[in-house]
PDB file of N, CA and C in Angstrom:
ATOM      1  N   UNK A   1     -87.153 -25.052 -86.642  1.00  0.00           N
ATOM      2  CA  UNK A   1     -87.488 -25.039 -85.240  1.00  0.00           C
ATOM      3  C   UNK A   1     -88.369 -23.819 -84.964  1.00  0.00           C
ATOM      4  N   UNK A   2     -89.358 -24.079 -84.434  1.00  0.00           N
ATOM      5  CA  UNK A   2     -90.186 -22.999 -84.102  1.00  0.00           C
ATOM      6  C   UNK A   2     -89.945 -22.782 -82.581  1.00  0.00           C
ATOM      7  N   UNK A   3     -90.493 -21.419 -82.163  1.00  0.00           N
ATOM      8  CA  UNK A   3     -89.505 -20.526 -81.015  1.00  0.00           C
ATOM      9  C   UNK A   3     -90.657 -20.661 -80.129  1.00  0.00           C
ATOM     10  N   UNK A   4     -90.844 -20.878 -78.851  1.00  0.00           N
ATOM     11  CA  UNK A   4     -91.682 -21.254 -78.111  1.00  0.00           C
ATOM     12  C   UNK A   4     -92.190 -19.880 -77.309  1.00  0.00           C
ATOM     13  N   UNK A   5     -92.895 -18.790 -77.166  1.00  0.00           N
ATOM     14  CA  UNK A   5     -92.870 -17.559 -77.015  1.00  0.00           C
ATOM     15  C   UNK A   5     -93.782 -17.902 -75.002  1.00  0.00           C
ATOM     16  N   UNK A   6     -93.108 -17.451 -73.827  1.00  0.00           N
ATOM     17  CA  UNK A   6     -93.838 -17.418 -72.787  1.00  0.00           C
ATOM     18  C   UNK A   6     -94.906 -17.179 -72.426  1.00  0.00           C
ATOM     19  N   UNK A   7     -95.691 -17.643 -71.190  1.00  0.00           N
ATOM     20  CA  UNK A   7     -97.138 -17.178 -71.353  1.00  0.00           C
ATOM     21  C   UNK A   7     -97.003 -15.805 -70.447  1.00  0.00           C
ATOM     22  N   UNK A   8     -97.852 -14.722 -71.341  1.00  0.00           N
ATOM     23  CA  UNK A   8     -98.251 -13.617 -69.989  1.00  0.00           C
ATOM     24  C   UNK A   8     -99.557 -13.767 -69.547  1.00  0.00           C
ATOM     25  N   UNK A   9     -99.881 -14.303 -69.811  1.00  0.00           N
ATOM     26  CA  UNK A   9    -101.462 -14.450 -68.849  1.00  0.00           C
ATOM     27  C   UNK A   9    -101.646 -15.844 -68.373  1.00  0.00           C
ATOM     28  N   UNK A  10    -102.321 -15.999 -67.172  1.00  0.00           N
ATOM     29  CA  UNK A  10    -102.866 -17.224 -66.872  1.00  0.00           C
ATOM     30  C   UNK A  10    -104.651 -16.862 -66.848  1.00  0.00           C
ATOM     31  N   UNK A  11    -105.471 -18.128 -66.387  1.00  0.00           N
ATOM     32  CA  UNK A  11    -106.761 -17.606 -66.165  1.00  0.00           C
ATOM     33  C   UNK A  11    -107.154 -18.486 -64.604  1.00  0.00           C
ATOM     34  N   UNK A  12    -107.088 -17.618 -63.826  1.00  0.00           N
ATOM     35  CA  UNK A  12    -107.383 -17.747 -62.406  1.00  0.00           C
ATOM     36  C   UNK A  12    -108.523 -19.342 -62.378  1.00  0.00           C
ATOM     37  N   UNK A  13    -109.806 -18.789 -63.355  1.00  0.00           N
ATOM     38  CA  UNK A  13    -110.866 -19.608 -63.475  1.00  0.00           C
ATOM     39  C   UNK A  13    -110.247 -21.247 -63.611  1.00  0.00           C
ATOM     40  N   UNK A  14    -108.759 -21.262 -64.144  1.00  0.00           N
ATOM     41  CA  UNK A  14    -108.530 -23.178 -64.763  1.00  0.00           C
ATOM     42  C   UNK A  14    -107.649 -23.289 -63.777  1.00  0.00           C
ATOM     43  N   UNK A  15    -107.228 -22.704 -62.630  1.00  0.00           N
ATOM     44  CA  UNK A  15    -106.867 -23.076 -61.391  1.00  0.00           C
ATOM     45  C   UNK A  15    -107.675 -23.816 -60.536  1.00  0.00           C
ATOM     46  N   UNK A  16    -107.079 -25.124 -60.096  1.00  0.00           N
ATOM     47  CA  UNK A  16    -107.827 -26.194 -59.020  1.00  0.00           C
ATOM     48  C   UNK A  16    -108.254 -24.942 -58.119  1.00  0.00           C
ATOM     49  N   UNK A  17    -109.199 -25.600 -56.823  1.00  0.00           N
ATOM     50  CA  UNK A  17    -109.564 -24.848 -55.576  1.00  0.00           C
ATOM     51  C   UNK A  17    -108.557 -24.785 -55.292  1.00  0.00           C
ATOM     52  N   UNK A  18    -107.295 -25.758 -55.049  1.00  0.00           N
ATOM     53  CA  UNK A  18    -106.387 -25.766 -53.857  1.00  0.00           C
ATOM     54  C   UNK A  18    -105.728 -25.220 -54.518  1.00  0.00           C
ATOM     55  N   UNK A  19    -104.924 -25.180 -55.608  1.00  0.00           N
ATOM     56  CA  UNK A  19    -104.522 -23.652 -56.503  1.00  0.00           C
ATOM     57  C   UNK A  19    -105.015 -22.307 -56.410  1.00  0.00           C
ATOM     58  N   UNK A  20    -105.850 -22.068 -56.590  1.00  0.00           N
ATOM     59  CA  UNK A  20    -106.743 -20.723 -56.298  1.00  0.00           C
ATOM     60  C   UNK A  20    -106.552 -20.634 -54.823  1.00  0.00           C
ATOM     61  N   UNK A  21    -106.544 -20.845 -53.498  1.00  0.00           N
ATOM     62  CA  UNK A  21    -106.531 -20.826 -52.361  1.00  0.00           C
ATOM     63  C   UNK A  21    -105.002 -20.606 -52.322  1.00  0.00           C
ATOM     64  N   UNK A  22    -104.042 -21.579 -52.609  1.00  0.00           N
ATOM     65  CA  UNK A  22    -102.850 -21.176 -52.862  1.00  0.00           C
ATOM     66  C   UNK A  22    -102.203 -19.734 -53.231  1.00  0.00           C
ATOM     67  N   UNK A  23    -103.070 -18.994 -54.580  1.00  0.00           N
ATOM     68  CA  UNK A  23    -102.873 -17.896 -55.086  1.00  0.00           C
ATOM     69  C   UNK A  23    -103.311 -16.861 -54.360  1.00  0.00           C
ATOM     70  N   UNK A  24    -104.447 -17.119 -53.754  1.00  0.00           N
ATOM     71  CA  UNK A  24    -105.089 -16.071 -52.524  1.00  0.00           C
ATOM     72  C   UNK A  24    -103.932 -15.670 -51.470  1.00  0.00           C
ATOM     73  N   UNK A  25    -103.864 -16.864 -50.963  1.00  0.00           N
ATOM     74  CA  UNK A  25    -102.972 -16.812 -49.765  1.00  0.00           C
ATOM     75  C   UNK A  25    -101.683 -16.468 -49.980  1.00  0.00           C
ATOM     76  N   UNK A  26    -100.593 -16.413 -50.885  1.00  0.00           N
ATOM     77  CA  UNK A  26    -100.059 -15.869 -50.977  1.00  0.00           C
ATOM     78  C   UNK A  26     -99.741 -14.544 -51.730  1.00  0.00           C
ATOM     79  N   UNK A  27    -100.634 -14.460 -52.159  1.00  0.00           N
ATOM     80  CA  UNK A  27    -100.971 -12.834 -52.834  1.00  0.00           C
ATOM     81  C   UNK A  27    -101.167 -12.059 -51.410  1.00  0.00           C
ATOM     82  N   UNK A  28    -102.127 -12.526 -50.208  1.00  0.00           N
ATOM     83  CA  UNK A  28    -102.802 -11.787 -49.298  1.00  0.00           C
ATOM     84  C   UNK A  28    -100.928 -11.675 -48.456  1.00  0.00           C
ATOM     85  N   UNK A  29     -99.940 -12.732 -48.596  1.00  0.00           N
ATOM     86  CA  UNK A  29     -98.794 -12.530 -47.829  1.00  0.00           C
ATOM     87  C   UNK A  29     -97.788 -11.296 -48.884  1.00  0.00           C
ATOM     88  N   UNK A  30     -98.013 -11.449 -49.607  1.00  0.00           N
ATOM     89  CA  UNK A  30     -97.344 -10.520 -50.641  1.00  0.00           C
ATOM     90  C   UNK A  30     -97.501  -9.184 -50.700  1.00  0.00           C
ATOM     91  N   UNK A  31     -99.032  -8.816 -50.448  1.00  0.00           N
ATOM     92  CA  UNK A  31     -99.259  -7.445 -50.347  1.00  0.00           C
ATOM     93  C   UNK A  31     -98.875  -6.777 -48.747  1.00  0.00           C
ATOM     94  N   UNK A  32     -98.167  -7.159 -48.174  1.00  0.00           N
ATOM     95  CA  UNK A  32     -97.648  -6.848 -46.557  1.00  0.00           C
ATOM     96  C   UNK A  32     -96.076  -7.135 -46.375  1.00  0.00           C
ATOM     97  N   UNK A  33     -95.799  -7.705 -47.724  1.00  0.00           N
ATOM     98  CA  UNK A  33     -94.496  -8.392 -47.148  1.00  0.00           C
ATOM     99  C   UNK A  33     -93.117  -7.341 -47.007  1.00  0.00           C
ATOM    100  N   UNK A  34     -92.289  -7.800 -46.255  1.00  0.00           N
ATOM    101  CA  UNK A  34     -91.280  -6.950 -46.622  1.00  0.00           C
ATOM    102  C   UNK A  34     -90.242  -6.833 -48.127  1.00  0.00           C
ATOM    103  N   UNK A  35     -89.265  -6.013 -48.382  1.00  0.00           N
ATOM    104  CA  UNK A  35     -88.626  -6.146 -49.366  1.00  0.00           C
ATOM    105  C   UNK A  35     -87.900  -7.259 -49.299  1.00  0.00           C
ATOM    106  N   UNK A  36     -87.292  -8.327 -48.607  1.00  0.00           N
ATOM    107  CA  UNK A  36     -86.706  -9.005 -48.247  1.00  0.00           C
ATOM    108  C   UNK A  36     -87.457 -10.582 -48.696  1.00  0.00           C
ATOM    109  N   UNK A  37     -88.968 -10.417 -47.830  1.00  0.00           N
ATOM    110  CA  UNK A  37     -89.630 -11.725 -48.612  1.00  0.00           C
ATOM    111  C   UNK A  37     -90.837 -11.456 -49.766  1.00  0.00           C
ATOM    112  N   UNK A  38     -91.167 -10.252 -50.436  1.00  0.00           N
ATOM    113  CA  UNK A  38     -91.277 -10.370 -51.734  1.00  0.00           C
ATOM    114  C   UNK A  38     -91.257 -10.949 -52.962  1.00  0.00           C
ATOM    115  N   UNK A  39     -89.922 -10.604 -53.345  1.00  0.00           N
ATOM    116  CA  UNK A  39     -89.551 -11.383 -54.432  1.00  0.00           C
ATOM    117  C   UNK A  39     -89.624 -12.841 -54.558  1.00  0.00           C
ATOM    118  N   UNK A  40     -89.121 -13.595 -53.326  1.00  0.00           N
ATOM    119  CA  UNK A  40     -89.604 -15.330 -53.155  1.00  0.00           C
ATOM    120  C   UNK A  40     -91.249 -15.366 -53.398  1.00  0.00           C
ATOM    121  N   UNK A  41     -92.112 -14.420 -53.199  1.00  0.00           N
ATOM    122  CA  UNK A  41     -93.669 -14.821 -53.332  1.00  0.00           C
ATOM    123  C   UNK A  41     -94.206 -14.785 -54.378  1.00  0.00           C
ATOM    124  N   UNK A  42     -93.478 -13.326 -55.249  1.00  0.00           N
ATOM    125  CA  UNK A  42     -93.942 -13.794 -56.581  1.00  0.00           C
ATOM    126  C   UNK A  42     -93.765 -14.685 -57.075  1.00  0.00           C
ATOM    127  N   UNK A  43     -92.047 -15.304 -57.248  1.00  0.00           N
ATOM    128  CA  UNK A  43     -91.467 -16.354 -57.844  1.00  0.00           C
ATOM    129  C   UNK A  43     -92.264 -17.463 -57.519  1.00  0.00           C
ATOM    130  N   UNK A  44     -92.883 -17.525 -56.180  1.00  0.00           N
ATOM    131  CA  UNK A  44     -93.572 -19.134 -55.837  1.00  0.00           C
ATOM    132  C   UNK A  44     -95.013 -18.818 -56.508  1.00  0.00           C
ATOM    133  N   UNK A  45     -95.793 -17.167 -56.420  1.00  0.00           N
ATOM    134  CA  UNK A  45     -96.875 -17.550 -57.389  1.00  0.00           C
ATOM    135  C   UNK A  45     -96.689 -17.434 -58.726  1.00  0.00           C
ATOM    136  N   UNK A  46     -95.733 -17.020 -59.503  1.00  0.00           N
ATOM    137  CA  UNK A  46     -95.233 -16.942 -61.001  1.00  0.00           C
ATOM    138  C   UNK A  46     -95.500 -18.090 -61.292  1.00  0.00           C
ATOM    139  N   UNK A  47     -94.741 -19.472 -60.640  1.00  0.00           N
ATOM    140  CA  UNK A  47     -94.337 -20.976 -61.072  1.00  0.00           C
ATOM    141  C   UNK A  47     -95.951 -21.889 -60.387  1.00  0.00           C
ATOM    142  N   UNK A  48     -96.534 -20.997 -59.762  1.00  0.00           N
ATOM    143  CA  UNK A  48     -98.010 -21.716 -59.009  1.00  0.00           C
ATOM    144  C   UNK A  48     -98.654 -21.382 -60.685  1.00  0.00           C
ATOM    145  N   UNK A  49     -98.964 -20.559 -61.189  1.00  0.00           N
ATOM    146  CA  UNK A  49    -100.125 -20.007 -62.117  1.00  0.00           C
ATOM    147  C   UNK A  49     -99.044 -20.387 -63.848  1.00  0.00           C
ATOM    148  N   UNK A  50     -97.852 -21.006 -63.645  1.00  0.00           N
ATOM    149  CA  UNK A  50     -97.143 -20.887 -65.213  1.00  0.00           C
ATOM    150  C   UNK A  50     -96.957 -19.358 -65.841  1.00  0.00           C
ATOM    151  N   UNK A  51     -96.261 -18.477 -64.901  1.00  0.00           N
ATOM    152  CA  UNK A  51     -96.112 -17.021 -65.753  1.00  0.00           C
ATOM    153  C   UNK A  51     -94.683 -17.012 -65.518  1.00  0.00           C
ATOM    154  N   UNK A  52     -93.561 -16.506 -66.436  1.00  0.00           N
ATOM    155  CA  UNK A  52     -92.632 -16.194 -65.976  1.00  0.00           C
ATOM    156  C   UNK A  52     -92.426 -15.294 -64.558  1.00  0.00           C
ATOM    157  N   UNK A  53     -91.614 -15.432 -63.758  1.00  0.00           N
ATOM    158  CA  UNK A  53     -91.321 -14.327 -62.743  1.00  0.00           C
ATOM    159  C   UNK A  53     -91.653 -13.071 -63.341  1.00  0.00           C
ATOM    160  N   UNK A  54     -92.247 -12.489 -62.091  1.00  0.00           N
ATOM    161  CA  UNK A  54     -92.706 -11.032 -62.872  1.00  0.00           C
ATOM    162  C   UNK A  54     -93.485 -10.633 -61.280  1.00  0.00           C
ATOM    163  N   UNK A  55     -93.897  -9.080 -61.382  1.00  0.00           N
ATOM    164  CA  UNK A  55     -94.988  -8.779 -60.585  1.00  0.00           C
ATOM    165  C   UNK A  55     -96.442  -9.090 -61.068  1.00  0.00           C
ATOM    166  N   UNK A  56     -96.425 -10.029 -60.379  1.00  0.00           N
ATOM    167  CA  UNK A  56     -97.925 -10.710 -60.487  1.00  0.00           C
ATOM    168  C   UNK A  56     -99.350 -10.282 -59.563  1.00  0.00           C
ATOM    169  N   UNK A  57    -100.160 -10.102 -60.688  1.00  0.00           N
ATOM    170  CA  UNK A  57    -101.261  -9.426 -59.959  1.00  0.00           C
ATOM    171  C   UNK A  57    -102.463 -10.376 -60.747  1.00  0.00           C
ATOM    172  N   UNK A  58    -103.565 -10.064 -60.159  1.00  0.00           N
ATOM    173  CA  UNK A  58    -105.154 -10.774 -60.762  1.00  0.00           C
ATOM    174  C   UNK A  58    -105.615  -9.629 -61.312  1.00  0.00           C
ATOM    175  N   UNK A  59    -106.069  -9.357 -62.360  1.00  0.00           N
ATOM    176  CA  UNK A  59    -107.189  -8.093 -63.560  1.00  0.00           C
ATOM    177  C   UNK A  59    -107.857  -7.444 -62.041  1.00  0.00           C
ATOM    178  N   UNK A  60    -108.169  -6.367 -62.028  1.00  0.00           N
ATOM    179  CA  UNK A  60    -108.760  -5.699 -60.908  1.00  0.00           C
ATOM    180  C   UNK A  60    -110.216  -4.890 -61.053  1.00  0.00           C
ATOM    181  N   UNK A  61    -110.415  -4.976 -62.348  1.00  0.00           N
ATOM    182  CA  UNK A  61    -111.419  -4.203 -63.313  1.00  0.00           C
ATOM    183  C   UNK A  61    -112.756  -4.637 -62.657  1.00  0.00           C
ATOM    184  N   UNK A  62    -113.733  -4.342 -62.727  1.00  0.00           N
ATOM    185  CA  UNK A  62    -115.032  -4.140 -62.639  1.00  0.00           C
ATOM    186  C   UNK A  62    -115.617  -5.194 -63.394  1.00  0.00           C
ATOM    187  N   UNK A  63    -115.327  -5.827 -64.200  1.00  0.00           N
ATOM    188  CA  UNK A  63    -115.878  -7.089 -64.807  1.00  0.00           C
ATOM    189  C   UNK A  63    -115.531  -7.797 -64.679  1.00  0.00           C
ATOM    190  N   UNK A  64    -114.805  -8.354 -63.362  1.00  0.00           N
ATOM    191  CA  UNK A  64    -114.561  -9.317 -62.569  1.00  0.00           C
ATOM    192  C   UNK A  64    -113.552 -10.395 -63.807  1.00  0.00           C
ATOM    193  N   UNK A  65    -112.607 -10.063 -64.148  1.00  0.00           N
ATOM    194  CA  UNK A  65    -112.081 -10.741 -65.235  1.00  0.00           C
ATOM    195  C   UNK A  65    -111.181 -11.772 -64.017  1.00  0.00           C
ATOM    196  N   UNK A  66    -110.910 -12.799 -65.160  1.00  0.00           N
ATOM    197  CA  UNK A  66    -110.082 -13.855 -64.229  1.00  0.00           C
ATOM    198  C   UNK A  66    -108.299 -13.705 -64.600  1.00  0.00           C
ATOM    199  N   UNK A  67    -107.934 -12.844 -65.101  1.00  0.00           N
ATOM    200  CA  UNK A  67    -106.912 -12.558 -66.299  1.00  0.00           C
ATOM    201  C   UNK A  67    -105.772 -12.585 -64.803  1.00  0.00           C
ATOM    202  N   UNK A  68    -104.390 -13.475 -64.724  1.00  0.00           N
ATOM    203  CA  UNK A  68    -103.507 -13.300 -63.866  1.00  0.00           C
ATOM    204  C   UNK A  68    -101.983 -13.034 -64.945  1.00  0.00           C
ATOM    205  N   UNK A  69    -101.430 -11.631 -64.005  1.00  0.00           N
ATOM    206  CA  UNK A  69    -100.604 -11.034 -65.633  1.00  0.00           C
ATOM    207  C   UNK A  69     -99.495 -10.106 -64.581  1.00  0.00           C
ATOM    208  N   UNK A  70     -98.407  -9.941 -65.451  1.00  0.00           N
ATOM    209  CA  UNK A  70     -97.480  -9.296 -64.883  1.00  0.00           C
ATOM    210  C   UNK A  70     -98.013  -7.757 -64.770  1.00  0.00           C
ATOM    211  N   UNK A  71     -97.982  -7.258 -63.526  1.00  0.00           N
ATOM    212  CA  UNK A  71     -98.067  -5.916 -63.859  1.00  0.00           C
ATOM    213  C   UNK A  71     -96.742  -5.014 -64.194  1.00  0.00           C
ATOM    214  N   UNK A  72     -96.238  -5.168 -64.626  1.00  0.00           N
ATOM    215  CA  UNK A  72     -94.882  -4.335 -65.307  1.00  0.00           C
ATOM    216  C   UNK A  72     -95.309  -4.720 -66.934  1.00  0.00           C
ATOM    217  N   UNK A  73     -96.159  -5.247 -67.238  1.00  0.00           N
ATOM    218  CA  UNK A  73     -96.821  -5.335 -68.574  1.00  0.00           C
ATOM    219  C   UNK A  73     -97.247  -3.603 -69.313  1.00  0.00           C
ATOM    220  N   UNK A  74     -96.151  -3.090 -70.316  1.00  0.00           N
ATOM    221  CA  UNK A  74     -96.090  -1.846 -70.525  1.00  0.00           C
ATOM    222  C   UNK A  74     -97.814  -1.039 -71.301  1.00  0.00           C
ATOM    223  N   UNK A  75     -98.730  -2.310 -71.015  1.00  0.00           N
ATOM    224  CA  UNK A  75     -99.811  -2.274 -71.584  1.00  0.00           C
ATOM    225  C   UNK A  75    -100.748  -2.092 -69.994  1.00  0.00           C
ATOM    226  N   UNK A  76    -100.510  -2.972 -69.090  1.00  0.00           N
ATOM    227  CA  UNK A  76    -101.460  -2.653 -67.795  1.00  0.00           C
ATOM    228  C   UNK A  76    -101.348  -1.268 -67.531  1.00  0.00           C
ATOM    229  N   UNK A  77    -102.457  -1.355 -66.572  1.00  0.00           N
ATOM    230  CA  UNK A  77    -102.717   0.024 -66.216  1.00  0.00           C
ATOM    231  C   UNK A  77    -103.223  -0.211 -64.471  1.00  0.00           C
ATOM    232  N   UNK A  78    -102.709   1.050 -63.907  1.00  0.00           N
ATOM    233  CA  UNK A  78    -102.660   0.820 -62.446  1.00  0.00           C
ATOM    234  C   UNK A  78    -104.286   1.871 -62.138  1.00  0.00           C
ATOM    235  N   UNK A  79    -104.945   1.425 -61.609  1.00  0.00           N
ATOM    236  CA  UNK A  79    -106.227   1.527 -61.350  1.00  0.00           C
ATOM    237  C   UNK A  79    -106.112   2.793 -59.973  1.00  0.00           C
ATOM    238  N   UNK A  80    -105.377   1.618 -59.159  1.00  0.00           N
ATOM    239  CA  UNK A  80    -105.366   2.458 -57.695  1.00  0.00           C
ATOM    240  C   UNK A  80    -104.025   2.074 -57.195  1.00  0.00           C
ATOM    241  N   UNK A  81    -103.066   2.766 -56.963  1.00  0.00           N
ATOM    242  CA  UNK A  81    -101.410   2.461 -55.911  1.00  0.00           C
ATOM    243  C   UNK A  81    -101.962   2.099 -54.684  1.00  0.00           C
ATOM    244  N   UNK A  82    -100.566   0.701 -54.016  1.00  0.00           N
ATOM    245  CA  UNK A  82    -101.676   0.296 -53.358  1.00  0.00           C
ATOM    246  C   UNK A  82    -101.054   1.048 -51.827  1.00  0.00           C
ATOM    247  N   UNK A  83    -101.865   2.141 -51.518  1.00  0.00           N
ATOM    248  CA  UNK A  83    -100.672   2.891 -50.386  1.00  0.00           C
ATOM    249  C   UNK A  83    -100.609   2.456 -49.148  1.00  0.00           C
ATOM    250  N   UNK A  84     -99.322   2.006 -48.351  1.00  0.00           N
ATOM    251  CA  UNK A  84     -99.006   1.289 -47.731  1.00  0.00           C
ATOM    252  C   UNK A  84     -98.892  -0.405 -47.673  1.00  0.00           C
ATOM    253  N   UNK A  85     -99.557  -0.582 -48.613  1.00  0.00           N
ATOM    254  CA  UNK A  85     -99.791  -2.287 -49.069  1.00  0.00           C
ATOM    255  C   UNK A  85     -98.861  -2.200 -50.463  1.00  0.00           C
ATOM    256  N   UNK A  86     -98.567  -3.205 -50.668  1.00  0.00           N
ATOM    257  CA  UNK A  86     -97.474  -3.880 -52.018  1.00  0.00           C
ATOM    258  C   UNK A  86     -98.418  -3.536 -53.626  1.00  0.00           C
ATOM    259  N   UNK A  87     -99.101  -4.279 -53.153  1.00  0.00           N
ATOM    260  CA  UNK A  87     -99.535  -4.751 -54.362  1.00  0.00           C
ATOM    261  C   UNK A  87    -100.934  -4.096 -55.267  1.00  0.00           C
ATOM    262  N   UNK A  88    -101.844  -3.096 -54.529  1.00  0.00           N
ATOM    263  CA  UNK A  88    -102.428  -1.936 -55.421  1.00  0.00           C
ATOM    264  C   UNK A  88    -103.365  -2.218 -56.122  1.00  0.00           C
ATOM    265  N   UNK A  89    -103.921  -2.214 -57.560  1.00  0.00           N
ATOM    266  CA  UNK A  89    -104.778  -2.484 -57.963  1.00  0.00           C
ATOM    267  C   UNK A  89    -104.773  -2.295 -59.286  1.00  0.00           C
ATOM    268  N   UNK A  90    -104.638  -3.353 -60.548  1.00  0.00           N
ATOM    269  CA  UNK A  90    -104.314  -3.050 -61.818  1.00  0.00           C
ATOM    270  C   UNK A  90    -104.868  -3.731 -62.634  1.00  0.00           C
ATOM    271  N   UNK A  91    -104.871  -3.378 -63.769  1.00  0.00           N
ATOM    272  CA  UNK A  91    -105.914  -3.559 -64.824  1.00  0.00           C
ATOM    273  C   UNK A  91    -104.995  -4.686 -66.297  1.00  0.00           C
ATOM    274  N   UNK A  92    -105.512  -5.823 -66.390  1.00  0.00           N
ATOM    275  CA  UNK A  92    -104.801  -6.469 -67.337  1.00  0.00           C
ATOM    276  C   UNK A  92    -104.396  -5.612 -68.789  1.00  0.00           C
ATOM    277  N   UNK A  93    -104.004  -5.980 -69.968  1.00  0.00           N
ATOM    278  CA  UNK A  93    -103.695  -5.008 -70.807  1.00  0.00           C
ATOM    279  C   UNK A  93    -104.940  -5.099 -71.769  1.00  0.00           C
ATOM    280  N   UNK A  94    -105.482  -5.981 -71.652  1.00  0.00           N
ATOM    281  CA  UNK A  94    -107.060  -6.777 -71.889  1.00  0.00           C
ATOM    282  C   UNK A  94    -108.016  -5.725 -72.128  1.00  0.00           C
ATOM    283  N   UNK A  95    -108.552  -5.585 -70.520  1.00  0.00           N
ATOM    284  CA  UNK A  95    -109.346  -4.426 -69.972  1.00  0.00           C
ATOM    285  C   UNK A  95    -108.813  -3.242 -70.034  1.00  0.00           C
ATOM    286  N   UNK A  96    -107.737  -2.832 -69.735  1.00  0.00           N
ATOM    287  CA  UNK A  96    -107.720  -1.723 -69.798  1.00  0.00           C
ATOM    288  C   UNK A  96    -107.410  -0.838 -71.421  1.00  0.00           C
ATOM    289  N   UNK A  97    -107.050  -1.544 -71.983  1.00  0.00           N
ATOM    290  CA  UNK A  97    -108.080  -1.846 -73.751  1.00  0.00           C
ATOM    291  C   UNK A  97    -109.214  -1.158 -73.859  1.00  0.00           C
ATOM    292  N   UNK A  98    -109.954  -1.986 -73.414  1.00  0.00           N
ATOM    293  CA  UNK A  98    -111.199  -2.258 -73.996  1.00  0.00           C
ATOM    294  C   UNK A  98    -112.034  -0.949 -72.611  1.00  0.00           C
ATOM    295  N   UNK A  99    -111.617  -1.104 -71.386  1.00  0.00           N
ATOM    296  CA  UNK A  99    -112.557  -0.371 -70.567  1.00  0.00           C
ATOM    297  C   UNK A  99    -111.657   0.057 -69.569  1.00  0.00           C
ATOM    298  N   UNK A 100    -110.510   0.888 -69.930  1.00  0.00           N
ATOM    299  CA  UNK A 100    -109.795   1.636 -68.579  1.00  0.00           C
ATOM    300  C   UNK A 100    -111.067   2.447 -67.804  1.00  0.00           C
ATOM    301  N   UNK A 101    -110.082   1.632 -66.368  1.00  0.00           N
ATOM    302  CA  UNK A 101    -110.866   2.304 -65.281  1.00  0.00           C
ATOM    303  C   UNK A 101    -109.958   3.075 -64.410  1.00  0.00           C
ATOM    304  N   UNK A 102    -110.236   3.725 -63.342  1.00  0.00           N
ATOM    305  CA  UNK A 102    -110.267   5.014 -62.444  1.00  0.00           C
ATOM    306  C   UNK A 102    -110.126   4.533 -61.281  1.00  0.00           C
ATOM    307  N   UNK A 103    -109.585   4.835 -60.175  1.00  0.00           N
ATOM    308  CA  UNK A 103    -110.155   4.537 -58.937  1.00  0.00           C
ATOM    309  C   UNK A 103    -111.241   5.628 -58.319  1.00  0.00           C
TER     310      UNK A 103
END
């Protein structure tokens, strides 16, 4: 039996429109939300994009990558905290590889 290993990345780009609009819109409710409705938004975009539950963010880098990835990924890298907003600005483990960036 071979062991079926989870996905950490999705790619924004093989999301329908109405998927991608989906992911917008609740990313844009996520970064405001309280502690209370949080956690339900990731979980609904975790299971929208196929990532396990996780803090879910889109690649934030400068080369416009399409990379959608947990940021608690001990490989991402946080670009910019997002102050007063949730959700901040972070770098897949990809990019920030290959081209860590700065805010």
């Amino acid at each position: 039996m071979t062991h079926a290993f989870p996905h950490t990345e999705a790619d924004y780009n093989t999301l329908t429109p109405a998927a991608q609009n989906d992911f917008n819109q609740l990313m844009e409710q996520a970064d405001t939300a309280g502690p209370a409705d949080y956690p339900a938004l990731m979980t609904a975009i975790a299971i929208l994009v196929g990532l396990p539950t996780g803090d879910i963010r889109r690649c934030a880098c400068s080369c416009y990558c399409p990379v959608i990835f947990d940021a608690n990924d001990e490989d991402a890298h946080v670009i910019k905290h997002g102050e007063g907003y949730n959700l901040g600005e972070h770098q897949c483990p990809t990019c920030a590889d290959h081209h860590r960036e700065t805010a």
